[in-house]
Protein backbone atom coordinates (compact mmCIF):
# COMPACT_ATOMS: atom_id res chain seq x y z
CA UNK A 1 143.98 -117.83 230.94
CA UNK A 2 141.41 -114.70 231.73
CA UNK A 3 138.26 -114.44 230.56
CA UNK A 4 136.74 -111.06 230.04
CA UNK A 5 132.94 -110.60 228.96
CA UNK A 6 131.34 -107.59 228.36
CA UNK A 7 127.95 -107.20 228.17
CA UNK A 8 126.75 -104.35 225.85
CA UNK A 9 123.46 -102.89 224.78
CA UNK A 10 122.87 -104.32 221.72
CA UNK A 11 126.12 -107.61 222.29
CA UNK A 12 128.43 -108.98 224.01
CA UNK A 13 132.19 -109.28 223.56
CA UNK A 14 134.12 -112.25 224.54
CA UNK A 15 138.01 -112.17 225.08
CA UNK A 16 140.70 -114.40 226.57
CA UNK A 17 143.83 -113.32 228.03
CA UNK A 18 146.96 -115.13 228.69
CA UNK A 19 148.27 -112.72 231.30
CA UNK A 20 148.39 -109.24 228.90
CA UNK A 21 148.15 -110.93 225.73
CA UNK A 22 144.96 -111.04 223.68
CA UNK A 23 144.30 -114.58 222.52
CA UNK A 24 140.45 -114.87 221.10
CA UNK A 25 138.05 -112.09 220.45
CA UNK A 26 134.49 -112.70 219.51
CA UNK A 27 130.99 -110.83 219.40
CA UNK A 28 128.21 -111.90 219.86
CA UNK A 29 124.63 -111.22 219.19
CA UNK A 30 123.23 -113.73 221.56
CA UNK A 31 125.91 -114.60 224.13
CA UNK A 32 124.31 -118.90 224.81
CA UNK A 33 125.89 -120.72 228.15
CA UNK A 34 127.01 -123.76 225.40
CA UNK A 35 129.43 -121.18 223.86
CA UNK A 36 130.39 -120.02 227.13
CA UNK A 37 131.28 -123.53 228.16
CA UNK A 38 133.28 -124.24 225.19
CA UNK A 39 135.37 -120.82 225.48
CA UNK A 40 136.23 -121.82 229.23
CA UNK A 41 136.85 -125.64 228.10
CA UNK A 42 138.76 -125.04 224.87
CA UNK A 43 141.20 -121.73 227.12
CA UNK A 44 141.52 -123.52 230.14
CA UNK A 45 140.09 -121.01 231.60
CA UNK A 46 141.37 -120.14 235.59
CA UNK A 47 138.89 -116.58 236.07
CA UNK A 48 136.05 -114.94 234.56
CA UNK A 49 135.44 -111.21 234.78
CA UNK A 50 131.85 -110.07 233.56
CA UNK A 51 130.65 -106.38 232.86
CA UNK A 52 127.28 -105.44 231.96
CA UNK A 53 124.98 -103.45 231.52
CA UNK A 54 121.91 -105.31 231.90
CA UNK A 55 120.50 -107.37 234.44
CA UNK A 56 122.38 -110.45 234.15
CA UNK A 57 120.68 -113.80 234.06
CA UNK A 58 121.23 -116.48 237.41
CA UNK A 59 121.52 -119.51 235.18
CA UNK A 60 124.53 -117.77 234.01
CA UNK A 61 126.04 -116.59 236.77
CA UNK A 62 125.57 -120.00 237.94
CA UNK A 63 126.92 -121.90 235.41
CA UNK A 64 130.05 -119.88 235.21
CA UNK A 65 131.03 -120.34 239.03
CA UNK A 66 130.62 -124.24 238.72
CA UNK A 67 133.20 -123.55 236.05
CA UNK A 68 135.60 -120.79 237.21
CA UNK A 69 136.12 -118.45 239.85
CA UNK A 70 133.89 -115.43 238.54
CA UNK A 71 134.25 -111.40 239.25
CA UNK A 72 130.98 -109.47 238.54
CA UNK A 73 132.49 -106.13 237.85
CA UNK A 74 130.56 -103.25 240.23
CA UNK A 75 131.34 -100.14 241.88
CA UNK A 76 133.19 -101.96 244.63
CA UNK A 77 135.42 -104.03 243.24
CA UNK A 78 138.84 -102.98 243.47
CA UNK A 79 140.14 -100.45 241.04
CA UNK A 80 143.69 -98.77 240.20
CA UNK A 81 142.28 -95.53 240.19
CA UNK A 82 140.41 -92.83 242.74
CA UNK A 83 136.75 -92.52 242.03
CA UNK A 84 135.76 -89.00 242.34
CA UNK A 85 132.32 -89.65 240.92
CA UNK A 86 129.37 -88.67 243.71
CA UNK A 87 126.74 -91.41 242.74
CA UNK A 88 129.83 -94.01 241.95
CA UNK A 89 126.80 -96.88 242.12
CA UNK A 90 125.64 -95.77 238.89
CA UNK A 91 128.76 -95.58 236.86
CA UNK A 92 128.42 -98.07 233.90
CA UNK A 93 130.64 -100.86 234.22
CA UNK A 94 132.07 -100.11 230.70
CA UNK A 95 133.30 -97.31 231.61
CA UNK A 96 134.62 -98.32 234.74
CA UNK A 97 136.84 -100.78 232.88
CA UNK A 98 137.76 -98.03 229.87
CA UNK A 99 139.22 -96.13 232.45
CA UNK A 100 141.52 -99.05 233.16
CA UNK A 101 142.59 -99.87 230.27
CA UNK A 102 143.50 -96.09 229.70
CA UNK A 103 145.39 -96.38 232.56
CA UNK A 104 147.08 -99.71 231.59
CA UNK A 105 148.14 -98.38 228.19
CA UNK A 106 148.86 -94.76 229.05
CA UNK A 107 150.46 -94.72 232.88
CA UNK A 108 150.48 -91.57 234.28
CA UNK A 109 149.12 -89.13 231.63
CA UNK A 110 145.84 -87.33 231.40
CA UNK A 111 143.64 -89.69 229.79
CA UNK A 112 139.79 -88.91 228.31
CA UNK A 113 138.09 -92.09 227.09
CA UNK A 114 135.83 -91.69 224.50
CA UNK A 115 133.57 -94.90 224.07
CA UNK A 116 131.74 -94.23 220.57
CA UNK A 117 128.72 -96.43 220.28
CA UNK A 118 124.69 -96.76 221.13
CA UNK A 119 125.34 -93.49 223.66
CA UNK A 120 128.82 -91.76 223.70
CA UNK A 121 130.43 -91.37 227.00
CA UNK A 122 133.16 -89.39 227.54
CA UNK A 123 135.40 -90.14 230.68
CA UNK A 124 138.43 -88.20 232.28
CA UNK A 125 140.96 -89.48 234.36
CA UNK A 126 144.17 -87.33 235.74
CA UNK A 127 147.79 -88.50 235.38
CA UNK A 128 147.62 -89.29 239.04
CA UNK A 129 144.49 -91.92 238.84
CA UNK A 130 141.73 -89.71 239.78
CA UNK A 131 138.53 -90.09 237.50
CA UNK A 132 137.01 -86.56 237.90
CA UNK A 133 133.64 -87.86 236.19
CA UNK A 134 132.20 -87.87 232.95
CA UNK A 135 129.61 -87.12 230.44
CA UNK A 136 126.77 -89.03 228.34
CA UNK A 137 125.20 -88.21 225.32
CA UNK A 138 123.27 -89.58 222.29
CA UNK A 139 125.66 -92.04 219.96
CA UNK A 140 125.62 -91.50 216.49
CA UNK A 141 122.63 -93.68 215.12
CA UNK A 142 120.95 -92.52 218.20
CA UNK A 143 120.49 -89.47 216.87
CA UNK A 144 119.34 -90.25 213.41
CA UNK A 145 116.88 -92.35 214.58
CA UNK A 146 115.31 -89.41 217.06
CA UNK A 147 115.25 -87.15 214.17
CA UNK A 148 113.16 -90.08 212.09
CA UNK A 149 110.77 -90.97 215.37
CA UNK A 150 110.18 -87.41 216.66
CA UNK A 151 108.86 -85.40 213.87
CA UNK A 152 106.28 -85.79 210.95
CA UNK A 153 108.01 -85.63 207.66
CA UNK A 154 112.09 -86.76 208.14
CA UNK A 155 113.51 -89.42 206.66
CA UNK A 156 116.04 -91.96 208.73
CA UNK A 157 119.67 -91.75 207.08
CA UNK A 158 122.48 -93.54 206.96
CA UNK A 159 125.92 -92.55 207.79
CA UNK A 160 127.88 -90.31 205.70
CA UNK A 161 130.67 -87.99 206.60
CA UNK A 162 129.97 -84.73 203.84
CA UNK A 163 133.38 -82.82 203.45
CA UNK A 164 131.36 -79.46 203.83
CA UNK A 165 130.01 -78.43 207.09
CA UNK A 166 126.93 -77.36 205.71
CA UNK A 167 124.42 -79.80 204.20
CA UNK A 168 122.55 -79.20 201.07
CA UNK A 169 119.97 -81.16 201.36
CA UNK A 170 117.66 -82.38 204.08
CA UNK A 171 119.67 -85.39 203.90
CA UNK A 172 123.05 -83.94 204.56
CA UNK A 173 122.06 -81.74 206.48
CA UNK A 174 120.97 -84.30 208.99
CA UNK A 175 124.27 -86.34 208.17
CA UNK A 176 126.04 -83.43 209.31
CA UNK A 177 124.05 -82.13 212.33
CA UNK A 178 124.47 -85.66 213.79
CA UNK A 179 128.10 -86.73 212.54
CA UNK A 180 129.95 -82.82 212.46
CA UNK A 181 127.52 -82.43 215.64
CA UNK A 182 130.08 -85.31 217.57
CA UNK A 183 133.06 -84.40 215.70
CA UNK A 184 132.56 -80.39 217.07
CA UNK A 185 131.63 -81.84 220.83
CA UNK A 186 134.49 -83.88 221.25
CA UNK A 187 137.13 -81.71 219.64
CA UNK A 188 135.48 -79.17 222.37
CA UNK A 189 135.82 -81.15 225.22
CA UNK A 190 139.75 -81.72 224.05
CA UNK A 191 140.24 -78.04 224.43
CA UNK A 192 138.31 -77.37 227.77
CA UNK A 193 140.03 -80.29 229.28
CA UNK A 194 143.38 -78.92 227.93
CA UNK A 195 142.55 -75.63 229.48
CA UNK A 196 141.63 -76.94 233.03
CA UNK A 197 144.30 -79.99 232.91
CA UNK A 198 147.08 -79.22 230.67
CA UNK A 199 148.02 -81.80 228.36
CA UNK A 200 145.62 -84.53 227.29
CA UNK A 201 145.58 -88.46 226.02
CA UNK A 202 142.72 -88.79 224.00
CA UNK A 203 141.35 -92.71 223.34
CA UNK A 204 138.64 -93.82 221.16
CA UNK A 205 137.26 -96.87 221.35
CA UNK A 206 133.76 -98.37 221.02
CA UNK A 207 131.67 -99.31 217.98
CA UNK A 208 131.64 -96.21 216.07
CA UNK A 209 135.15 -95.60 216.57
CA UNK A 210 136.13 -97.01 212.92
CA UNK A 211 134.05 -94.52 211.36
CA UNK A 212 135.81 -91.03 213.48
CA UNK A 213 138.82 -92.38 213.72
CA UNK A 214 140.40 -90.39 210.99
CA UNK A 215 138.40 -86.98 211.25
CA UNK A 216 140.16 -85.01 213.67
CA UNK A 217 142.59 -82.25 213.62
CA UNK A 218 144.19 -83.39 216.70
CA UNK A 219 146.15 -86.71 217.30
CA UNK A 220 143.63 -89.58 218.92
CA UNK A 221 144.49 -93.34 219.80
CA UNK A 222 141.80 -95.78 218.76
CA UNK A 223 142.16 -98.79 220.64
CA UNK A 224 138.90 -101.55 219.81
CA UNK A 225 139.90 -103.64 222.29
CA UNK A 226 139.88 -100.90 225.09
CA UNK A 227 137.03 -102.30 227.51
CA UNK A 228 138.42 -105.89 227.24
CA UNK A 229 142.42 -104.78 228.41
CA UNK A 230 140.61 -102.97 231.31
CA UNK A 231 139.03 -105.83 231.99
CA UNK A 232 141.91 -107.88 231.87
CA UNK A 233 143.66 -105.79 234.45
CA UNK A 234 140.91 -105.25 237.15
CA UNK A 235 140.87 -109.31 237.22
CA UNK A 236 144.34 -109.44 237.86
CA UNK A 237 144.11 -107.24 240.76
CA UNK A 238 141.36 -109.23 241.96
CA UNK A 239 143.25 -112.29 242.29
């Protein structure tokens, strides 16, 4: 049995593997080494594979390799794909391993990741297993809170997808600027991507996905349990 955590920004996701099979799934908002030590006792766990993006703790780290042989994903652990990025140090570990599992479910295609969540990242790699880079912008609730903190007099909103493009009210229109706002940048980085690249796999994942899913014109795979399968797979090339 695998075991794949993923350290987020705001939790972390816990999965176990038995080779490609996905046998427990579990977020948490406070990731404690007792439930770590359970998961591991309970699996029979025989590796660990950690991404994050924060600092991780030693007692963890520490813990963990008493327990089972541990991989700290970074930028030199061994990959099935060509790393084209210039500062390749700095490329989010998430990512990394969405670009994996886009490779693990669609072999040899054009595939653009598109991780939906606190920031959105957007991340394309050729039929051929060359990641050509990437892009980051604000996330959905990112952006609704920057319109609250930054000026004087507008309101924070919650999510809602308004059938017309055009809000009217202050409230929709903010619903739209931010929501049609990610909808329009994605659906344009589909068709400059096309253009360059020819055809394209498009995969959403991340925790926003839920609510795009369904609100494009063109046909997208959403796939929750993206960063976990990538996971999966760079730990069995580690072995």
């Amino acid at each position: 049995m695998n075991l794949c955590i993923d350290i987020g920004n705001s939790s972390a996701k816990v999965t176990v593997f038995d080779r490609d099979k996905m046998t427990f799934y579990r977020r948490y908002k406070k990731l404690s080494i007792v439930s770590l030590n359970k998961i591991i006792s309970d699996f029979h766990i025989k590796r660990t594979i950690i991404s994050s993006t924060r600092q991780l703790q030693n007692k963890w780290t520490q813990n963990l390799k008493k327990k089972t042989p541990l991989l700290i994903l970074d930028h030199e652990t061994k990959v099935p794909f060509k790393n084209l990025y210039h500062t390749p140090q700095t490329l989010g570990r998430d990512r990394i391993a969405g670009i994996v599992g886009a490779i693990k479910l669609f072999p040899k295609k054009n595939n653009l990741v598109l991780d939906l969540g606190t920031c959105n990242t957007y991340d394309f790699v050729d039929a051929k297993n060359r990641y050509h880079g990437g892009n980051i912008a604000p996330g959905m609730q990112m952006r609704f809170q920057a319109m609250r903190d930054y000026t004087d007099k507008l309101p924070l909103v919650i999510a809602n997808l308004n059938k017309k493009i055009l809000g009217l009210s202050t409230q929709e229109a903010m619903q739209n600027g931010a929501i049609w706002g990610i909808i329009l940048e994605i659906e344009g980085y589909i068709k400059v991507l096309k253009k360059e690249y020819g055809p394209i796999n498009v995969i959403l994942t991340g925790g926003d996905a839920p609510f795009f899913a369904n609100h494009f014109k063109k046909k997208i795979f959403a796939e929750p349990y993206l960063i976990p399968i990538g996971l999966n797979q760079i730990l069995k090339l580690n072995k």
